[in-house]
C-alpha atoms as a PDB file:
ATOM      1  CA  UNK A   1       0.000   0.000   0.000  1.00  0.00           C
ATOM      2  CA  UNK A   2       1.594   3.651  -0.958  1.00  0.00           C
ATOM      3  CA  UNK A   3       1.999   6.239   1.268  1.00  0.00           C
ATOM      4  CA  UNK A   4       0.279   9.266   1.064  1.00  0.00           C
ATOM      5  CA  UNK A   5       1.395  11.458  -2.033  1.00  0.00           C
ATOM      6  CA  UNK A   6       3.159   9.193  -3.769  1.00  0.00           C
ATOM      7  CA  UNK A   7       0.288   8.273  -6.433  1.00  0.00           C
ATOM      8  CA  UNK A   8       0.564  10.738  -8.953  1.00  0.00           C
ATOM      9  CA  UNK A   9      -1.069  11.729 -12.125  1.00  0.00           C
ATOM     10  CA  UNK A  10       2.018  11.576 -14.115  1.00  0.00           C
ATOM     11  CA  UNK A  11       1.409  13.816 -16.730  1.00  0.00           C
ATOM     12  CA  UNK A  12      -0.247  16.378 -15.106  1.00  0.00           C
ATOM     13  CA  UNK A  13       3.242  15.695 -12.255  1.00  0.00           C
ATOM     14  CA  UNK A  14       5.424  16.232 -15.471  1.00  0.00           C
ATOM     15  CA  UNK A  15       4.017  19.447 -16.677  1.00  0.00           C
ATOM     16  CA  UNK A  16       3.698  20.787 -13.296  1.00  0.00           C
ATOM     17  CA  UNK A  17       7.613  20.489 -12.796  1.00  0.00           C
ATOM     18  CA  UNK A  18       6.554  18.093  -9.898  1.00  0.00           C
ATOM     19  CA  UNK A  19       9.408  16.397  -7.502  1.00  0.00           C
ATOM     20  CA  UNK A  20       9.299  14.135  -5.292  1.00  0.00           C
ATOM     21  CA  UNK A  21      12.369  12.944  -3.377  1.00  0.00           C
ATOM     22  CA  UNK A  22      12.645  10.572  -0.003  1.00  0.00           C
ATOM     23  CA  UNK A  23      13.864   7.426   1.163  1.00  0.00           C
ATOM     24  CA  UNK A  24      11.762   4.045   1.277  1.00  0.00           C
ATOM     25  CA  UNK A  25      13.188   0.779   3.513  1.00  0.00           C
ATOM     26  CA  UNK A  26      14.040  -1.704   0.824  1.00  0.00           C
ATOM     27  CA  UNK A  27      11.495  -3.995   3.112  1.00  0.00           C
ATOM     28  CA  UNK A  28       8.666  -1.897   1.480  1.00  0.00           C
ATOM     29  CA  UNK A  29       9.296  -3.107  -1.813  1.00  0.00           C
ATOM     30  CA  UNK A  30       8.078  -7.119  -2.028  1.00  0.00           C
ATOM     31  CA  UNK A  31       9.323  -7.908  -5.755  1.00  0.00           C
ATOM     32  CA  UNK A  32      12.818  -6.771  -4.983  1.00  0.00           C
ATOM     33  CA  UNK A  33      12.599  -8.275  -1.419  1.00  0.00           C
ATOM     34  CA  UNK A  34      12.650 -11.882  -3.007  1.00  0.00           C
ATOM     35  CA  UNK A  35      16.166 -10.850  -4.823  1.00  0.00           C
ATOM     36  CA  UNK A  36      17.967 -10.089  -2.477  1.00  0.00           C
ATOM     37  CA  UNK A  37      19.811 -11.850   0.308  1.00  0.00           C
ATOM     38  CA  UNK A  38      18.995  -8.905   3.006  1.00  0.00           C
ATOM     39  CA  UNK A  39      16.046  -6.732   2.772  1.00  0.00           C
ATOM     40  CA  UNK A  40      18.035  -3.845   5.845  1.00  0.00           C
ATOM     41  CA  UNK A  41      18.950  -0.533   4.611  1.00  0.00           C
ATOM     42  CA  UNK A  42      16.698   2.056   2.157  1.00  0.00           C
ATOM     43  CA  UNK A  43      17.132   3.118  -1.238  1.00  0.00           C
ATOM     44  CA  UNK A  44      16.791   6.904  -1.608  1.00  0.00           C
ATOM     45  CA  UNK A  45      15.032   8.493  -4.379  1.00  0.00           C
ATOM     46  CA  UNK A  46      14.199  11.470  -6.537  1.00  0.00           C
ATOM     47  CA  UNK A  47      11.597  11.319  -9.143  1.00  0.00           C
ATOM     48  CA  UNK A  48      11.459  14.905 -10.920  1.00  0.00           C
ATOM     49  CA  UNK A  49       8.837  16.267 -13.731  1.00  0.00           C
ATOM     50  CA  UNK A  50       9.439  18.486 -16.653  1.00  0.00           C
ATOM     51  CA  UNK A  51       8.203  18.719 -20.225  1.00  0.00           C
ATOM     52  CA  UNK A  52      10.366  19.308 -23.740  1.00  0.00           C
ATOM     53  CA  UNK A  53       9.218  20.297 -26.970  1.00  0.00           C
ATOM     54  CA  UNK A  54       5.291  19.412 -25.557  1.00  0.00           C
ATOM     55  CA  UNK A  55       6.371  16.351 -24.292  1.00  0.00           C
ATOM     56  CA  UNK A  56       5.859  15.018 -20.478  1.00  0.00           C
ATOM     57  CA  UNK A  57       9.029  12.980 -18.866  1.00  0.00           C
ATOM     58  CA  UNK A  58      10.051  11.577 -15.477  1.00  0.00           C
ATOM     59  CA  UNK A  59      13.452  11.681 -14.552  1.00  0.00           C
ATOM     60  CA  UNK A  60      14.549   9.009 -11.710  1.00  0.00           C
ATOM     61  CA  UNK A  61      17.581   8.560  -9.744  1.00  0.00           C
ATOM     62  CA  UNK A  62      17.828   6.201  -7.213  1.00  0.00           C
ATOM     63  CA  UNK A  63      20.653   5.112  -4.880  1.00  0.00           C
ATOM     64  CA  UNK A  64      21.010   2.191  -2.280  1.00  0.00           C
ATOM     65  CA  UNK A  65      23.358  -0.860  -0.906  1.00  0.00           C
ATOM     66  CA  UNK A  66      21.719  -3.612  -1.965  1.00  0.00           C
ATOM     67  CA  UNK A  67      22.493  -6.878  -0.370  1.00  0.00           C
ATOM     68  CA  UNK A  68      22.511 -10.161  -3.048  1.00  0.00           C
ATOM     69  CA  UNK A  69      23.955 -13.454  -3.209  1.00  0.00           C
ATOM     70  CA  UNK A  70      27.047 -14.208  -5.227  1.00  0.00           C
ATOM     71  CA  UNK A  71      26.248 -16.930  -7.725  1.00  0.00           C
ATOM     72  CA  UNK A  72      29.752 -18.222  -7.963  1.00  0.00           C
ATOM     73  CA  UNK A  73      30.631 -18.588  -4.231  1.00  0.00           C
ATOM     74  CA  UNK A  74      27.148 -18.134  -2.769  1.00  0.00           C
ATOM     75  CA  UNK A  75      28.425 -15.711  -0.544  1.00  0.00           C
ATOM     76  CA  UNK A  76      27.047 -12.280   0.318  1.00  0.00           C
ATOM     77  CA  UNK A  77      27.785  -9.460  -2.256  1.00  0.00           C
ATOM     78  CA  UNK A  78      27.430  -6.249  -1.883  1.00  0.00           C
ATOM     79  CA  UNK A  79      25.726  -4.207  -4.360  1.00  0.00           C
ATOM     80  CA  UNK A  80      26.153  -0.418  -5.139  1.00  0.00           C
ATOM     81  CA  UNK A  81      23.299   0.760  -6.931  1.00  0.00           C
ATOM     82  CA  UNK A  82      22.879   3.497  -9.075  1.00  0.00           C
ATOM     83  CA  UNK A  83      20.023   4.641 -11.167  1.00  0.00           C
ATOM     84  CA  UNK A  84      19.679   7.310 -13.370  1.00  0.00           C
ATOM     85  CA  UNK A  85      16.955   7.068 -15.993  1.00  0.00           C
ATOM     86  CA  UNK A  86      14.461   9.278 -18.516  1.00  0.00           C
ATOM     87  CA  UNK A  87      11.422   8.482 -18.583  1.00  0.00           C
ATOM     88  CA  UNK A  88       8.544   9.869 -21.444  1.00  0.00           C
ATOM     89  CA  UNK A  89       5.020   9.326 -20.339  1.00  0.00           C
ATOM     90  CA  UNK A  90       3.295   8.312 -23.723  1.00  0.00           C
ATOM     91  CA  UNK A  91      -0.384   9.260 -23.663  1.00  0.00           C
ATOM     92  CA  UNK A  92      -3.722   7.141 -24.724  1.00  0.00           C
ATOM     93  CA  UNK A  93      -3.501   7.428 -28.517  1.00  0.00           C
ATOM     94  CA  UNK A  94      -0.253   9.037 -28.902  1.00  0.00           C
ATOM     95  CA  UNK A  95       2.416   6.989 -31.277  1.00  0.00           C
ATOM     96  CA  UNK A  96       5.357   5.163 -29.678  1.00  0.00           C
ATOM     97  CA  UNK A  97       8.147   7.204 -30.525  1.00  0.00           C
ATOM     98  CA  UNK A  98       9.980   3.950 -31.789  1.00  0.00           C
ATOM     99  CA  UNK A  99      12.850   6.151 -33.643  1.00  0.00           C
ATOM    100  CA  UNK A 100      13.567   8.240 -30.198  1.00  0.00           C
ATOM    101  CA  UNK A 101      13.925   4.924 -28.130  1.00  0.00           C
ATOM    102  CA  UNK A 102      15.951   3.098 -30.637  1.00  0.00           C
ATOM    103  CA  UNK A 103      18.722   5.929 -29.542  1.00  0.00           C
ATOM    104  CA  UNK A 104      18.757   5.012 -26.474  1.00  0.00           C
ATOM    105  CA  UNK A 105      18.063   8.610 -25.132  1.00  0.00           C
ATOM    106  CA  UNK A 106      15.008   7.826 -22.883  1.00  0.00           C
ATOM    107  CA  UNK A 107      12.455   4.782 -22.141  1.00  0.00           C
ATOM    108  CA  UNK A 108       8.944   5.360 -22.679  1.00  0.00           C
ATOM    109  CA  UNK A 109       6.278   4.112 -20.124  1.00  0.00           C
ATOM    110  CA  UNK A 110       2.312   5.072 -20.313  1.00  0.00           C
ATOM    111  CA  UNK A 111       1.133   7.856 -18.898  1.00  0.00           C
ATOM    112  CA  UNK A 112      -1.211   7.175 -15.803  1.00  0.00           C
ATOM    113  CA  UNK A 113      -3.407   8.960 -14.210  1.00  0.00           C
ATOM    114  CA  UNK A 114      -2.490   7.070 -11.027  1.00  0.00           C
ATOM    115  CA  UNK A 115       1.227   6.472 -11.165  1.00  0.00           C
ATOM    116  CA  UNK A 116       2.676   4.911  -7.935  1.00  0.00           C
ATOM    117  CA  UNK A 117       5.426   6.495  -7.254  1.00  0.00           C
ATOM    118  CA  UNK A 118       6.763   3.458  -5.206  1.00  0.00           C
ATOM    119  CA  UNK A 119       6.108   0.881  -8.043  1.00  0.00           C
ATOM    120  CA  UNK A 120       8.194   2.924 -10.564  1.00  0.00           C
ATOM    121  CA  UNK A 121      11.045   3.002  -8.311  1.00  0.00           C
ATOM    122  CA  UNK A 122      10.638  -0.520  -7.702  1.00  0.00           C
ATOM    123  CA  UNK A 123      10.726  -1.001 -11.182  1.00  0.00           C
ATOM    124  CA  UNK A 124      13.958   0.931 -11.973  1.00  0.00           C
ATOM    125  CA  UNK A 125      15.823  -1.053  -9.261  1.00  0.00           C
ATOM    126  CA  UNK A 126      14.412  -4.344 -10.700  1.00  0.00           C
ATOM    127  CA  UNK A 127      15.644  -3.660 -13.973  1.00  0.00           C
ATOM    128  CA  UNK A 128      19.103  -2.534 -12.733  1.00  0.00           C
ATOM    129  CA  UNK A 129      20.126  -5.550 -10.988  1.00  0.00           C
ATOM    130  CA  UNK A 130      22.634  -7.982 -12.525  1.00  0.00           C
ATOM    131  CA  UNK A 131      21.646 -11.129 -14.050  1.00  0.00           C
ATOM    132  CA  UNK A 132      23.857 -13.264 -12.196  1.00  0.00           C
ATOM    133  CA  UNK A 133      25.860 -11.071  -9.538  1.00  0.00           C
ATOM    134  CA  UNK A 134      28.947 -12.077  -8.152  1.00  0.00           C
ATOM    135  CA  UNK A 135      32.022 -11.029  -6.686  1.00  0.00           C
ATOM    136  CA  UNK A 136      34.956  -9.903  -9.454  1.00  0.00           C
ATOM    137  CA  UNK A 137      37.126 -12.973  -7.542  1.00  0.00           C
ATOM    138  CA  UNK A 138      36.028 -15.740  -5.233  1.00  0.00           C
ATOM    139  CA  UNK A 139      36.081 -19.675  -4.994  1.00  0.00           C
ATOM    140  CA  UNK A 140      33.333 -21.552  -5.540  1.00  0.00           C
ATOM    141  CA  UNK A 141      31.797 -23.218  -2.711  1.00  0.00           C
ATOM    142  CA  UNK A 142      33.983 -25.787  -0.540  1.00  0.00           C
ATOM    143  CA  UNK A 143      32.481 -28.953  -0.395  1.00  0.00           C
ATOM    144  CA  UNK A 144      31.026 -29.663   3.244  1.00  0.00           C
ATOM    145  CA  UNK A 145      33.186 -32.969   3.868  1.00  0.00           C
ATOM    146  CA  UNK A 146      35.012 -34.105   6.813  1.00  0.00           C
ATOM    147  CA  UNK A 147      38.554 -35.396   5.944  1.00  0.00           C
ATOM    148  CA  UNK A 148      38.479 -39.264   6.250  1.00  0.00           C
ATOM    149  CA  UNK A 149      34.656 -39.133   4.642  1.00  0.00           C
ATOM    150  CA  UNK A 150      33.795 -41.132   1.637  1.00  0.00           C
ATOM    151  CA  UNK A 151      33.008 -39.469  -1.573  1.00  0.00           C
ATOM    152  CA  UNK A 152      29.659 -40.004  -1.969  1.00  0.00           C
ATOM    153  CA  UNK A 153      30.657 -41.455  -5.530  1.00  0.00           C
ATOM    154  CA  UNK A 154      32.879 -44.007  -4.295  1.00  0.00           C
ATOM    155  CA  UNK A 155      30.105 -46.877  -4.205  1.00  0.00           C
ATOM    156  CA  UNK A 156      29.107 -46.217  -7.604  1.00  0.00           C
ATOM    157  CA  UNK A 157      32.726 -46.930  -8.597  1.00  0.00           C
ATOM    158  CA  UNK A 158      33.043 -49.974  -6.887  1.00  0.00           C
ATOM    159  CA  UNK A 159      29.979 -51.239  -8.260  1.00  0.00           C
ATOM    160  CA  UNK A 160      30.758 -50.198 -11.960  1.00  0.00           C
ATOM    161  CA  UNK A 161      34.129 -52.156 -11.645  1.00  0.00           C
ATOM    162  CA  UNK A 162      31.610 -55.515 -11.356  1.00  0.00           C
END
């Protein structure tokens, strides 16, 4: 559930020069919660408005230490996360401006009339995490034996010798 003031009508937000800026416990946010290893700490964000040449946009940075699990050692990684990303708020029954976004110059997401504020941040982190983080160097996991134990594989190989 949002806090107060953070739905938005995003266009109207936009043209209005609107900002918003504050800092949300990572907790708050259940999709990312499930990727990462520790939900402690807050991401802080600032989502401003403005308009060029007619046309609405949401700027959003966000910045936190995210917490994730190595998938090489397992281990805990730490994250620095940075966001910076443009945002045009395409309108019911205005074109896709297909050209603009193939140059990689902004993203364009539909205009709402109810933007959460919260989900769009959500979303930016989401889509800023690694595929498969790990650590630039570590070993992969030691296996959990006990010197003197059996492999596990050792009674298959005595049987395959029959």
């Amino acid at each position: 559930m949002p806090q107060p003031g953070y739905v938005i009508d995003s266009v109207e937000f936009a043209r209005g020069g609107g900002v918003a800026v504050d800092a949300i416990e990572l907790s708050r946010f259940a999709r990312l919660s499930g990727q990462l290893e520790s939900a402690q700490g807050s991401a802080e964000f600032e989502v401003r408005g403005s308009e060029e040449d007619g046309k609405p946009f949401l700027s959003v940075t966000v910045r936190a230490q995210l917490m994730l699990r190595c998938q090489r050692c397992l281990g805990e990684l730490r994250f620095p996360l940075f966001v910076r990303s443009r945002l045009l708020l395409v309108e019911t029954g205005i074109d896709w401006p297909e050209d603009e976004i193939a140059e990689e110059r902004f993203d364009a997401i539909p205009a709402h009339g109810e933007l959460d504020l919260l989900e769009l941040v959500e979303d930016e982190i989401l889509l800023a995490l690694p595929i498969a983080p790990r650590h630039e160097r570590c070993e992969l996991p030691a296996a959990q034996r006990r010197v003197g134990d059996a492999s596990p594989f050792a009674g298959l190989a005595q049987w395959l010798k029959h």
